[in-house]
PDB file of N, CA and C in Angstrom:
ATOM      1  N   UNK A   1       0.838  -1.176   0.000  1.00  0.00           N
ATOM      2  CA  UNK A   1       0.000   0.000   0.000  1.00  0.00           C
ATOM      3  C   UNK A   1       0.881   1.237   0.000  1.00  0.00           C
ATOM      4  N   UNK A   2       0.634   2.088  -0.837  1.00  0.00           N
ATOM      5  CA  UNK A   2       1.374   3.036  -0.979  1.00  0.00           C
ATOM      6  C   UNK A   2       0.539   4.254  -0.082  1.00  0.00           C
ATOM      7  N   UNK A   3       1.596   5.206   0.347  1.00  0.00           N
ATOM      8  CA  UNK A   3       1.481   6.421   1.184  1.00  0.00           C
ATOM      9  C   UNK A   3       0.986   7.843   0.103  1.00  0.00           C
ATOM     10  N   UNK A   4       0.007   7.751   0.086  1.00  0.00           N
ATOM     11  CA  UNK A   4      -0.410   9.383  -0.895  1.00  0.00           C
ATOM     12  C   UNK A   4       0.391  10.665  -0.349  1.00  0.00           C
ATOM     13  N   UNK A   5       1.072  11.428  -0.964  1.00  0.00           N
ATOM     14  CA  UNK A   5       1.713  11.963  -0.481  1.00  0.00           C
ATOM     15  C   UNK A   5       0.876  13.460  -0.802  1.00  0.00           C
ATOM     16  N   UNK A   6      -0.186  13.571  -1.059  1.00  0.00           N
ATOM     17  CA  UNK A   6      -1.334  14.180  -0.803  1.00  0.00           C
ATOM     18  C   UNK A   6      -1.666  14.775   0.554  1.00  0.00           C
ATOM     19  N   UNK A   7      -2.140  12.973   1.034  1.00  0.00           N
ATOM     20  CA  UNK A   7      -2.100  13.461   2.532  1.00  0.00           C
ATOM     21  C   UNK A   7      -0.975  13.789   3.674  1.00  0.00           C
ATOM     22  N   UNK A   8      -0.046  13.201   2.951  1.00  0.00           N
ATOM     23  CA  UNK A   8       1.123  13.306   4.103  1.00  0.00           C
ATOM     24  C   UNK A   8       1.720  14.335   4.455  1.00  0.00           C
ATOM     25  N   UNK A   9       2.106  15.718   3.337  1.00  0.00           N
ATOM     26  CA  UNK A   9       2.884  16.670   3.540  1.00  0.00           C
ATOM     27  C   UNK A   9       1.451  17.635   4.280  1.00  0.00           C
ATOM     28  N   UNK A  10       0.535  17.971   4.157  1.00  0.00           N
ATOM     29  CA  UNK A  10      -0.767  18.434   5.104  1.00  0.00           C
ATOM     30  C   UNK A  10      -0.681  18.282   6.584  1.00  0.00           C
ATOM     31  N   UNK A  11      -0.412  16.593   6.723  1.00  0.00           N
ATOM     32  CA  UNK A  11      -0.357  16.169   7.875  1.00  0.00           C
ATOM     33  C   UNK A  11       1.137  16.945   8.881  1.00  0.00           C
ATOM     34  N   UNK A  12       2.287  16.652   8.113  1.00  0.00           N
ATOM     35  CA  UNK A  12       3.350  17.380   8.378  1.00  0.00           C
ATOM     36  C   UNK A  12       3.270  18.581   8.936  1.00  0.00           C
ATOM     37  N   UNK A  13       2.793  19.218   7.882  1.00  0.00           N
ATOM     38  CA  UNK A  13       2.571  20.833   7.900  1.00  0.00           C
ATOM     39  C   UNK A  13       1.481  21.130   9.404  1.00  0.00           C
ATOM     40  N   UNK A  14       0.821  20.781   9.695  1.00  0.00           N
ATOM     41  CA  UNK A  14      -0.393  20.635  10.475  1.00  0.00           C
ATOM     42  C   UNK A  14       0.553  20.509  12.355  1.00  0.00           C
ATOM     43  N   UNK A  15       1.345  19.065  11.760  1.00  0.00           N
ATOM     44  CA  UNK A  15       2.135  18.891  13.111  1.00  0.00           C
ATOM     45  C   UNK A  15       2.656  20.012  13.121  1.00  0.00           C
ATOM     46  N   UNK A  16       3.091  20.621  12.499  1.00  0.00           N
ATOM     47  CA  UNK A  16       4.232  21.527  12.630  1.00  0.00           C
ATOM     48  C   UNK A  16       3.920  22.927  13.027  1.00  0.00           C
ATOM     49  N   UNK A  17       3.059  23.412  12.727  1.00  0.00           N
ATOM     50  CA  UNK A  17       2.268  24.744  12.624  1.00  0.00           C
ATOM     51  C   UNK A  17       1.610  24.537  14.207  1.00  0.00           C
ATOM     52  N   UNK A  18       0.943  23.196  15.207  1.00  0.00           N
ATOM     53  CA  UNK A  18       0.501  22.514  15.992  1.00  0.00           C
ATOM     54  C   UNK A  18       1.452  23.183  17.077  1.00  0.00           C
ATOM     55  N   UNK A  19       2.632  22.594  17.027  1.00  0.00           N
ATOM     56  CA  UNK A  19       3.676  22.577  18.139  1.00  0.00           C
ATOM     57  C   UNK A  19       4.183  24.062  18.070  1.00  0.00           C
ATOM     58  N   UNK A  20       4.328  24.810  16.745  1.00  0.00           N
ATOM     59  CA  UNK A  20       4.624  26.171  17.071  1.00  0.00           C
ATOM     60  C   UNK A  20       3.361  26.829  17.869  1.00  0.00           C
ATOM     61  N   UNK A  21       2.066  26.527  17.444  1.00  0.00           N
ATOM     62  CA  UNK A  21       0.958  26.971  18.463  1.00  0.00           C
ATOM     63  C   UNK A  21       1.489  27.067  20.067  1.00  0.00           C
ATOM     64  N   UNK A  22       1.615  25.453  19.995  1.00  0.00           N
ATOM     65  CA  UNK A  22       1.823  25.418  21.656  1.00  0.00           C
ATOM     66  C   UNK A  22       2.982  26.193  22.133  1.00  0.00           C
ATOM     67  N   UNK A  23       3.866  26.439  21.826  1.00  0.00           N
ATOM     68  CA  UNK A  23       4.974  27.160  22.271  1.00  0.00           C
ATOM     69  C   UNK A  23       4.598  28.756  22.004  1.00  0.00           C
ATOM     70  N   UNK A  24       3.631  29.070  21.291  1.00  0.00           N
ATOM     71  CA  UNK A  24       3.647  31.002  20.791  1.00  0.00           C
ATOM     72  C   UNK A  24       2.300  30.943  21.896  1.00  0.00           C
ATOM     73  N   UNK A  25       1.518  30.242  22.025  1.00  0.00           N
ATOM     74  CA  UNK A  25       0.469  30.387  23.389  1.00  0.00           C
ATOM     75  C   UNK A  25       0.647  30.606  24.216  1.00  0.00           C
ATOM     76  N   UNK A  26       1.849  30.832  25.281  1.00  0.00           N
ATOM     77  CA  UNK A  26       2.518  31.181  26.341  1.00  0.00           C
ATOM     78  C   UNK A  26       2.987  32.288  26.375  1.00  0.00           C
ATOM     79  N   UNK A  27       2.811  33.106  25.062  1.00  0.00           N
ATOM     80  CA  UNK A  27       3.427  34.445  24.757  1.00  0.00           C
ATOM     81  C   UNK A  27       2.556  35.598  25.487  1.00  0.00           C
ATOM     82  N   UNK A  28       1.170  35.441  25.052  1.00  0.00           N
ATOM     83  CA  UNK A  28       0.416  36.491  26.025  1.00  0.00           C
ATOM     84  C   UNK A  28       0.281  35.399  27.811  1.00  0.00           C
ATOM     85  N   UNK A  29       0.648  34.692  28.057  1.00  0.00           N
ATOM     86  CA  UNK A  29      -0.002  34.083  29.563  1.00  0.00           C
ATOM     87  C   UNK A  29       1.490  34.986  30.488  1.00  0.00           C
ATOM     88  N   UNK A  30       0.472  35.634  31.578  1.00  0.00           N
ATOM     89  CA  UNK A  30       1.768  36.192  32.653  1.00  0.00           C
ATOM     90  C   UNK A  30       2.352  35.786  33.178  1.00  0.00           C
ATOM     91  N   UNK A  31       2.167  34.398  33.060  1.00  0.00           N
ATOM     92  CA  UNK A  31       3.007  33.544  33.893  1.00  0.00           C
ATOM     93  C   UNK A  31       4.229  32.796  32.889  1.00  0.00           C
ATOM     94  N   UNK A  32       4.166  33.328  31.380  1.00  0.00           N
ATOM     95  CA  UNK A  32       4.575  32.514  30.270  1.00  0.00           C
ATOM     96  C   UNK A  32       5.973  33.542  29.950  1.00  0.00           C
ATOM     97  N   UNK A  33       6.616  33.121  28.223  1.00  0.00           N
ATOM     98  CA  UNK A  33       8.212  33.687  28.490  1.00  0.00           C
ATOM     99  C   UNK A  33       7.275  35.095  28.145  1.00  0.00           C
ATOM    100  N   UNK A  34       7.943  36.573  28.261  1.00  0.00           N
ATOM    101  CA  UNK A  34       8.007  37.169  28.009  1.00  0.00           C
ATOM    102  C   UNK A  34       9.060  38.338  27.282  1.00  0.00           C
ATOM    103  N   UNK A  35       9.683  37.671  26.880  1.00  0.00           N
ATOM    104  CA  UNK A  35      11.288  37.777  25.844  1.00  0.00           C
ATOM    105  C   UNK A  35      11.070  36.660  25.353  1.00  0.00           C
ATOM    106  N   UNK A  36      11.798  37.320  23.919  1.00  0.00           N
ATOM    107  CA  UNK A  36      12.021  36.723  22.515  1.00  0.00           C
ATOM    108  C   UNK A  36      13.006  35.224  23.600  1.00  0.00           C
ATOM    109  N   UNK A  37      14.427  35.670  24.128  1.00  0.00           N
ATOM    110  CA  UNK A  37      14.822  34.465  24.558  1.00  0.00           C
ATOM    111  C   UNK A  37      14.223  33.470  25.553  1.00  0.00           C
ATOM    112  N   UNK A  38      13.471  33.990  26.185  1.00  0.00           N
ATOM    113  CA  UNK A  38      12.321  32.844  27.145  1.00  0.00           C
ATOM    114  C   UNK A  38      11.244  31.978  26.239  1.00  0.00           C
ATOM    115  N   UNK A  39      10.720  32.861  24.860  1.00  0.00           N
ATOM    116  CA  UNK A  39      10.443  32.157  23.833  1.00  0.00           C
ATOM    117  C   UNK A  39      11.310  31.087  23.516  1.00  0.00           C
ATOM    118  N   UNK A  40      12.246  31.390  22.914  1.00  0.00           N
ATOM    119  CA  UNK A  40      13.265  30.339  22.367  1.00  0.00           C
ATOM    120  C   UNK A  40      13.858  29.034  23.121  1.00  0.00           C
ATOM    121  N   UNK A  41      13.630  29.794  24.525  1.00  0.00           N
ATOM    122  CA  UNK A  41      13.811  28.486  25.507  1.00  0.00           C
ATOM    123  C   UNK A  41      12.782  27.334  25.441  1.00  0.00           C
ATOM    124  N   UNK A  42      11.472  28.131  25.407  1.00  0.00           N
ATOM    125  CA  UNK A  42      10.401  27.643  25.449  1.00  0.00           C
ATOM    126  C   UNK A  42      10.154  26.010  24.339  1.00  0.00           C
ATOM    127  N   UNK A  43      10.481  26.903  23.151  1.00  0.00           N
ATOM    128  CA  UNK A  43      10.544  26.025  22.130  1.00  0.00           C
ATOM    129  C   UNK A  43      11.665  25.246  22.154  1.00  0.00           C
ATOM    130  N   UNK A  44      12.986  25.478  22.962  1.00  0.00           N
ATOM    131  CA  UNK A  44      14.143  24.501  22.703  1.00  0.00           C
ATOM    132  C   UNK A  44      13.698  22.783  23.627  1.00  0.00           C
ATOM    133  N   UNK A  45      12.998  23.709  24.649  1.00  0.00           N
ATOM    134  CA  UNK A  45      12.493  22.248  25.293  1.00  0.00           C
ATOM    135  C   UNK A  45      11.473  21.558  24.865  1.00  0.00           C
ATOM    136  N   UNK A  46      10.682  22.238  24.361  1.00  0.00           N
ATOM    137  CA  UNK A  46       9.014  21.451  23.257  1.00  0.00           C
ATOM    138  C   UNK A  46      10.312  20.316  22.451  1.00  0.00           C
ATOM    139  N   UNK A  47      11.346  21.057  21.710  1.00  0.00           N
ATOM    140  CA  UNK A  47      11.638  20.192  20.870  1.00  0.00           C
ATOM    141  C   UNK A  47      12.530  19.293  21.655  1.00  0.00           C
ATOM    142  N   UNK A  48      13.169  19.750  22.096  1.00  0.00           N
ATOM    143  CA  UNK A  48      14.240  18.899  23.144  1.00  0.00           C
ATOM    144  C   UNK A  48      13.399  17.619  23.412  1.00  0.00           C
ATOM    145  N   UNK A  49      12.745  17.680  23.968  1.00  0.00           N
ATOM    146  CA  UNK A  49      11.728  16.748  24.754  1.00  0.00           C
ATOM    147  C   UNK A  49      11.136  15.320  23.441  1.00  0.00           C
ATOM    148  N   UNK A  50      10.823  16.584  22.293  1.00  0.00           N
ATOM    149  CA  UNK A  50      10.913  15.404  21.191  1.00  0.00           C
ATOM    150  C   UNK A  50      11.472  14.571  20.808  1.00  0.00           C
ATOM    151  N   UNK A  51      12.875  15.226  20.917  1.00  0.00           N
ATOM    152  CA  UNK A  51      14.076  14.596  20.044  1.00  0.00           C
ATOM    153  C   UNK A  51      14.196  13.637  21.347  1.00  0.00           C
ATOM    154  N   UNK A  52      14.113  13.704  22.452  1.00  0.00           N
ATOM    155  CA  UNK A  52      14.752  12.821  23.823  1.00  0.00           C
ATOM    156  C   UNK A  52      13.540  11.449  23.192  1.00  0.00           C
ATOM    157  N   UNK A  53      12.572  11.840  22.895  1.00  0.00           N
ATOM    158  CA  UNK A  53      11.614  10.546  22.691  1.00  0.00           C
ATOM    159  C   UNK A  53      11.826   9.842  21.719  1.00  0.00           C
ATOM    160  N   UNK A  54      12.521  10.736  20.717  1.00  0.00           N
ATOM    161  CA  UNK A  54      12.520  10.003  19.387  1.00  0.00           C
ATOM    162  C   UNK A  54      13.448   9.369  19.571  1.00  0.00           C
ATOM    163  N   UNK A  55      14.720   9.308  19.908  1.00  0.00           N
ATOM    164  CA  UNK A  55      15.740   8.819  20.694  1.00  0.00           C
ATOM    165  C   UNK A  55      15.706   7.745  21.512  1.00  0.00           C
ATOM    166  N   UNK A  56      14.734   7.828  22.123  1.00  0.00           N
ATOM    167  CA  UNK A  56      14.049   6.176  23.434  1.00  0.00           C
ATOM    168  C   UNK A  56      13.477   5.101  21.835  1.00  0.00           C
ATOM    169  N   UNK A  57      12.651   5.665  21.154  1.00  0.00           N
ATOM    170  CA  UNK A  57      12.372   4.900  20.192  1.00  0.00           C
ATOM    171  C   UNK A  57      13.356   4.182  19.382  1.00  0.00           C
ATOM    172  N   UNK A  58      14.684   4.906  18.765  1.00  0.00           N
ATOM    173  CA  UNK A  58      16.048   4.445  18.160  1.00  0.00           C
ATOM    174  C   UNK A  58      16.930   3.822  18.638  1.00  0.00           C
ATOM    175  N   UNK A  59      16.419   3.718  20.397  1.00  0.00           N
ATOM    176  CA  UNK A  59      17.400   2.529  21.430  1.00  0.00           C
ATOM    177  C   UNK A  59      16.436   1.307  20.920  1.00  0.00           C
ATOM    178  N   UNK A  60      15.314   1.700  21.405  1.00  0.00           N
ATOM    179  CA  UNK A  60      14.781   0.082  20.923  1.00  0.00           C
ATOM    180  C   UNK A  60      14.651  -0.589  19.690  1.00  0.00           C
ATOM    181  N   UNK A  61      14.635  -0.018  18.336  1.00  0.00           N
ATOM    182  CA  UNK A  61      14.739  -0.034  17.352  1.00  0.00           C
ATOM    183  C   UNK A  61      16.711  -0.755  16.934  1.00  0.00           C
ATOM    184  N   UNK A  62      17.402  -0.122  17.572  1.00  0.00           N
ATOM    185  CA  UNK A  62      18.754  -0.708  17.673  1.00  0.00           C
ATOM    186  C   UNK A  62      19.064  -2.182  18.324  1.00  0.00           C
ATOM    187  N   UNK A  63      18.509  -2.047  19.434  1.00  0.00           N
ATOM    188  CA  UNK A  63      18.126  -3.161  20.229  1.00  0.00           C
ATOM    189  C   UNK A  63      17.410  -5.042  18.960  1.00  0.00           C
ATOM    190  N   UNK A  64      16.567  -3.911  18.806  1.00  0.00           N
ATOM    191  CA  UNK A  64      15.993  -5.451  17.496  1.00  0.00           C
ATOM    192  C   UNK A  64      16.411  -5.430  16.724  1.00  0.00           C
ATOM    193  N   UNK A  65      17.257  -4.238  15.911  1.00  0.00           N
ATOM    194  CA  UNK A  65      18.171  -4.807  14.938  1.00  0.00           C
ATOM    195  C   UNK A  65      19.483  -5.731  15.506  1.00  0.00           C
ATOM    196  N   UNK A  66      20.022  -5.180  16.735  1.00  0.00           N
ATOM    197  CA  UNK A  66      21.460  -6.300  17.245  1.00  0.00           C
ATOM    198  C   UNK A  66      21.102  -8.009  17.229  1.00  0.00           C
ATOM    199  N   UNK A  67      19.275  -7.954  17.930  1.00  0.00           N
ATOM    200  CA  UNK A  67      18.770  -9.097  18.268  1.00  0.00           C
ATOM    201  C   UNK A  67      18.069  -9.969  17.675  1.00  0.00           C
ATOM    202  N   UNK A  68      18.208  -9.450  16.235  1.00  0.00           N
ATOM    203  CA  UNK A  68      18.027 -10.076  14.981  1.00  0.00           C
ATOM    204  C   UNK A  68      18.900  -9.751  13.841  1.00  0.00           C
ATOM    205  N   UNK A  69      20.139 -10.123  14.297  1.00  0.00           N
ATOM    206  CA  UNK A  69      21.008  -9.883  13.422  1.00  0.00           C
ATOM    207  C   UNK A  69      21.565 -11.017  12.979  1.00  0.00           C
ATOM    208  N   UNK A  70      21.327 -12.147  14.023  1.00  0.00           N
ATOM    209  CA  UNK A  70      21.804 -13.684  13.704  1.00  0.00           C
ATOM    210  C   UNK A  70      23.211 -13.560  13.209  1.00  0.00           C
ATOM    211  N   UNK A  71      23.956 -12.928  14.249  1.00  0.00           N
ATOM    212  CA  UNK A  71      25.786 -12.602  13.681  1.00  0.00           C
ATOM    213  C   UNK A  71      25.899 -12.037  12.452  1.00  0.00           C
ATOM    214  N   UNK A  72      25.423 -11.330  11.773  1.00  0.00           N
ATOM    215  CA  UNK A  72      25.422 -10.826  10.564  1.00  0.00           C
ATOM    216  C   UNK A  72      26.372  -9.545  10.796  1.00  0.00           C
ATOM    217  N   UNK A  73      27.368  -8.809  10.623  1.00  0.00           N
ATOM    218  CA  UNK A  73      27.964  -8.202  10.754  1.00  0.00           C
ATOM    219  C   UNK A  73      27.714  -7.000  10.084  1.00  0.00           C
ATOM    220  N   UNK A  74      27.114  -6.834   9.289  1.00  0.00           N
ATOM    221  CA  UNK A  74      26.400  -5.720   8.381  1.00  0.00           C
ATOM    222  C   UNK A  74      25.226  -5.422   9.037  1.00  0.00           C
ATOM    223  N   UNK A  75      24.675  -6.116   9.713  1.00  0.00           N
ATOM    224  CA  UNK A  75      23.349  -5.627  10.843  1.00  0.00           C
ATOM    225  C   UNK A  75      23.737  -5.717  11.731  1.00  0.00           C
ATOM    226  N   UNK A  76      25.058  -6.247  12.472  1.00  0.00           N
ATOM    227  CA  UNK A  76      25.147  -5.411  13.638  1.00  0.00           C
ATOM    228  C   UNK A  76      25.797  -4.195  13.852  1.00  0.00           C
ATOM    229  N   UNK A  77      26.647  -3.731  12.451  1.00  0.00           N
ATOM    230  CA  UNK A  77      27.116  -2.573  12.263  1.00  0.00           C
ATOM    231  C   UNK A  77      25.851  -1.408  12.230  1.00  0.00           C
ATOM    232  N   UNK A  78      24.453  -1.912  11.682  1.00  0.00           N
ATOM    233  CA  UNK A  78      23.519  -0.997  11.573  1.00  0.00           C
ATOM    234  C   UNK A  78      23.115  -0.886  12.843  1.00  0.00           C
ATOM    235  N   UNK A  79      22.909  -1.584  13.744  1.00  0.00           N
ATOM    236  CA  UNK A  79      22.836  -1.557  15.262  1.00  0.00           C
ATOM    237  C   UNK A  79      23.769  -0.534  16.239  1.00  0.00           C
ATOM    238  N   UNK A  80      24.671  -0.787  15.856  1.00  0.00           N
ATOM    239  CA  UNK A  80      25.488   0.088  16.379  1.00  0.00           C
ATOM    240  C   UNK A  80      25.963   1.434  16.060  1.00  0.00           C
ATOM    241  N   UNK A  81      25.842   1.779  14.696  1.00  0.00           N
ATOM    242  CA  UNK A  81      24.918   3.006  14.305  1.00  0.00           C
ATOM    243  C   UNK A  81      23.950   3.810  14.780  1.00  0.00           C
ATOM    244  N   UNK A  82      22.824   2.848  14.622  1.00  0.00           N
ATOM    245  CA  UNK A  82      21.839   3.608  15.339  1.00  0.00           C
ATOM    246  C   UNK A  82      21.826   3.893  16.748  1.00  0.00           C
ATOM    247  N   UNK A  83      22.866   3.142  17.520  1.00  0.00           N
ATOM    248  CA  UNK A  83      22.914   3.229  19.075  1.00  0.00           C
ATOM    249  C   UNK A  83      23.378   4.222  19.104  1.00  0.00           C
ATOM    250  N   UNK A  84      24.482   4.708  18.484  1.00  0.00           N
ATOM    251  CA  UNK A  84      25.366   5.943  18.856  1.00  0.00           C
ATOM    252  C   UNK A  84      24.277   7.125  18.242  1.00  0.00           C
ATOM    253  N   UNK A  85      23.948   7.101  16.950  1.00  0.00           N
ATOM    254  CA  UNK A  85      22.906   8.466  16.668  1.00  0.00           C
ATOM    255  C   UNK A  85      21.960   9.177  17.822  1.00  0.00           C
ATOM    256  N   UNK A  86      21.604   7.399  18.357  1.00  0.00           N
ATOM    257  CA  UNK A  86      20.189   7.368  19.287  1.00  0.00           C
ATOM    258  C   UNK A  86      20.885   8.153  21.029  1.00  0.00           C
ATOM    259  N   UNK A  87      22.309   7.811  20.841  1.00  0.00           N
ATOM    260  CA  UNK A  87      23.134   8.626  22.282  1.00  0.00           C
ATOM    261  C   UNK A  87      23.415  10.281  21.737  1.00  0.00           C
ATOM    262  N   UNK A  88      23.326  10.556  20.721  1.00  0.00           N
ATOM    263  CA  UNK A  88      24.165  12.092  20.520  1.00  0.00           C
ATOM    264  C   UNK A  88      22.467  12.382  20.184  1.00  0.00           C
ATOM    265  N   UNK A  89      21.447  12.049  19.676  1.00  0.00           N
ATOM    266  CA  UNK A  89      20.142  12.430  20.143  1.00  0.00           C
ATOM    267  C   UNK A  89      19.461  12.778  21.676  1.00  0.00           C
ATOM    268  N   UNK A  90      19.789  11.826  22.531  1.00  0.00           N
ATOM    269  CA  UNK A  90      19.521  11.756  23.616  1.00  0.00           C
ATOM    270  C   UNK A  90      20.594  13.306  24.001  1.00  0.00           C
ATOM    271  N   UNK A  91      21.531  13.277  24.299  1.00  0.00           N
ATOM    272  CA  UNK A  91      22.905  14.108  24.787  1.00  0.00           C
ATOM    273  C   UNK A  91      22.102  15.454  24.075  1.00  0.00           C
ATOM    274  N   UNK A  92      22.117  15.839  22.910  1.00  0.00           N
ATOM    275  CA  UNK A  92      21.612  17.099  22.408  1.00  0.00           C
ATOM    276  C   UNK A  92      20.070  17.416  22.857  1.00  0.00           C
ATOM    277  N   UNK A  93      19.027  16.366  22.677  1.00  0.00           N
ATOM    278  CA  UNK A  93      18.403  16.948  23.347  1.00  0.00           C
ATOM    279  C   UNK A  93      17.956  17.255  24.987  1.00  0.00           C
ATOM    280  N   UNK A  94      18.765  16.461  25.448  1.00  0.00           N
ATOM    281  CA  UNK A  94      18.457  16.870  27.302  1.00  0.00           C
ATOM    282  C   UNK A  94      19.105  17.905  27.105  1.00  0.00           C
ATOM    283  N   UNK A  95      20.277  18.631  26.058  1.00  0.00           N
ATOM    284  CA  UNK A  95      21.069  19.820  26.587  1.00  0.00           C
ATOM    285  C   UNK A  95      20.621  21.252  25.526  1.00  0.00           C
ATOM    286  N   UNK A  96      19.255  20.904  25.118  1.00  0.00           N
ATOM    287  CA  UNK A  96      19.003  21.745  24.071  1.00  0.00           C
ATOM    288  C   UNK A  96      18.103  23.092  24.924  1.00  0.00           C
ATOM    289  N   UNK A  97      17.862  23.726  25.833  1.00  0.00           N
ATOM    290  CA  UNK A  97      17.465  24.766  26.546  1.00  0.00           C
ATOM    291  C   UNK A  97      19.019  25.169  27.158  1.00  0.00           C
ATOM    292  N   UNK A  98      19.851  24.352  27.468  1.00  0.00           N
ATOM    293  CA  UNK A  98      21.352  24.845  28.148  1.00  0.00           C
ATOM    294  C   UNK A  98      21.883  25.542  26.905  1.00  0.00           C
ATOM    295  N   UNK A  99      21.989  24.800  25.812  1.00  0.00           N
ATOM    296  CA  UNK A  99      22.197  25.127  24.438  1.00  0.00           C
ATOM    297  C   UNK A  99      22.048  26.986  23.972  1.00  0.00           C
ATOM    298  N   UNK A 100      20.764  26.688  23.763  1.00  0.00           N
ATOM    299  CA  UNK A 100      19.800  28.297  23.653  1.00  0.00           C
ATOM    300  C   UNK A 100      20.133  28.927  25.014  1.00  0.00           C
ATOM    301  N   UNK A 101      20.245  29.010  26.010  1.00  0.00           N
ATOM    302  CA  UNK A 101      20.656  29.705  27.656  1.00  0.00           C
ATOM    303  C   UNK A 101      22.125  30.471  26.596  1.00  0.00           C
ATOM    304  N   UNK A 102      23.099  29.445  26.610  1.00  0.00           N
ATOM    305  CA  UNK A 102      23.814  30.079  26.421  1.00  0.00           C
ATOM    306  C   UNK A 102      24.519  30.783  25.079  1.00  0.00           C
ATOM    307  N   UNK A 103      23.789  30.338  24.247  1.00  0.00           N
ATOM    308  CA  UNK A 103      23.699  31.155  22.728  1.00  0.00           C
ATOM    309  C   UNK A 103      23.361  33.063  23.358  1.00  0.00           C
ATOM    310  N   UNK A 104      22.262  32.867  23.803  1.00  0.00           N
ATOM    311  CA  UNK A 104      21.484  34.204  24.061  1.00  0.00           C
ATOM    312  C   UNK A 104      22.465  34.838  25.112  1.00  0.00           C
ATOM    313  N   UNK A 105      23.154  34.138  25.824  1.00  0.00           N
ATOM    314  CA  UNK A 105      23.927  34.907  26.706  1.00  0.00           C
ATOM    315  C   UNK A 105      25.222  35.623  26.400  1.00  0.00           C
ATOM    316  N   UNK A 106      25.759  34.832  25.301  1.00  0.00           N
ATOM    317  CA  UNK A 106      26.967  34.905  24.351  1.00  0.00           C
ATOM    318  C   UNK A 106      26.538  36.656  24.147  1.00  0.00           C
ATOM    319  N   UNK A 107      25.472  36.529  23.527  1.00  0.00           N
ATOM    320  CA  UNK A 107      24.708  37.296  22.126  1.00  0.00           C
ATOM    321  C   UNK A 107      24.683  38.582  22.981  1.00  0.00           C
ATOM    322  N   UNK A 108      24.446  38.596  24.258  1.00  0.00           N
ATOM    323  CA  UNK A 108      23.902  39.783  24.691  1.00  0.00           C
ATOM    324  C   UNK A 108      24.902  40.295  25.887  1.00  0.00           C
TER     325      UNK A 108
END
């Protein structure tokens, strides 16, 4: 079955436009950022938080490729690939608000 790509780039667009919502909704709340860089924080952790998940998904995904690799050395090289992507995913995003902290601090 093929993927219409009709619907798919909509869907994309939709997520995407979605999650900038949630992060620009905090813009008028008084309790929310009120600077452009409390914005940017805002959004470094929306995404941070993504990338940390998408990341839990690429451990286990690595995991069943090692554990169905039946010694194959070309799949466990892909295993171990994806382990390390799935660690500098994890690493960037727990440090992606420290990241933006100190970009903006550089800057100003």
């Amino acid at each position: 079955m093929a993927i219409n790509k009709k619907i798919i780039y909509p869907v994309v667009l939709a997520g995407i436009f979605g999650l900038a919502n949630l992060t620009l909704a905090d813009i008028t709340s008084p309790i929310g950022p009120t600077s452009f860089t409390g914005l940017l924080t805002k959004m470094a952790g929306v995404v941070g938080d993504l990338v940390v998940a998408v990341a839990t998904v690429m451990f286990i995904i690595s995991g069943i490729y090692y554990v169905t690799s039946a010694g194959s050395t070309e799949r466990m090289g892909v295993a171990k690939k994806t382990l390390i992507w799935a660690i500098i995913g994890t690493v960037v995003g727990m440090a992606a608000k420290e990241i933006v902290n100190w970009v903006a601090s550089a800057a100003s």
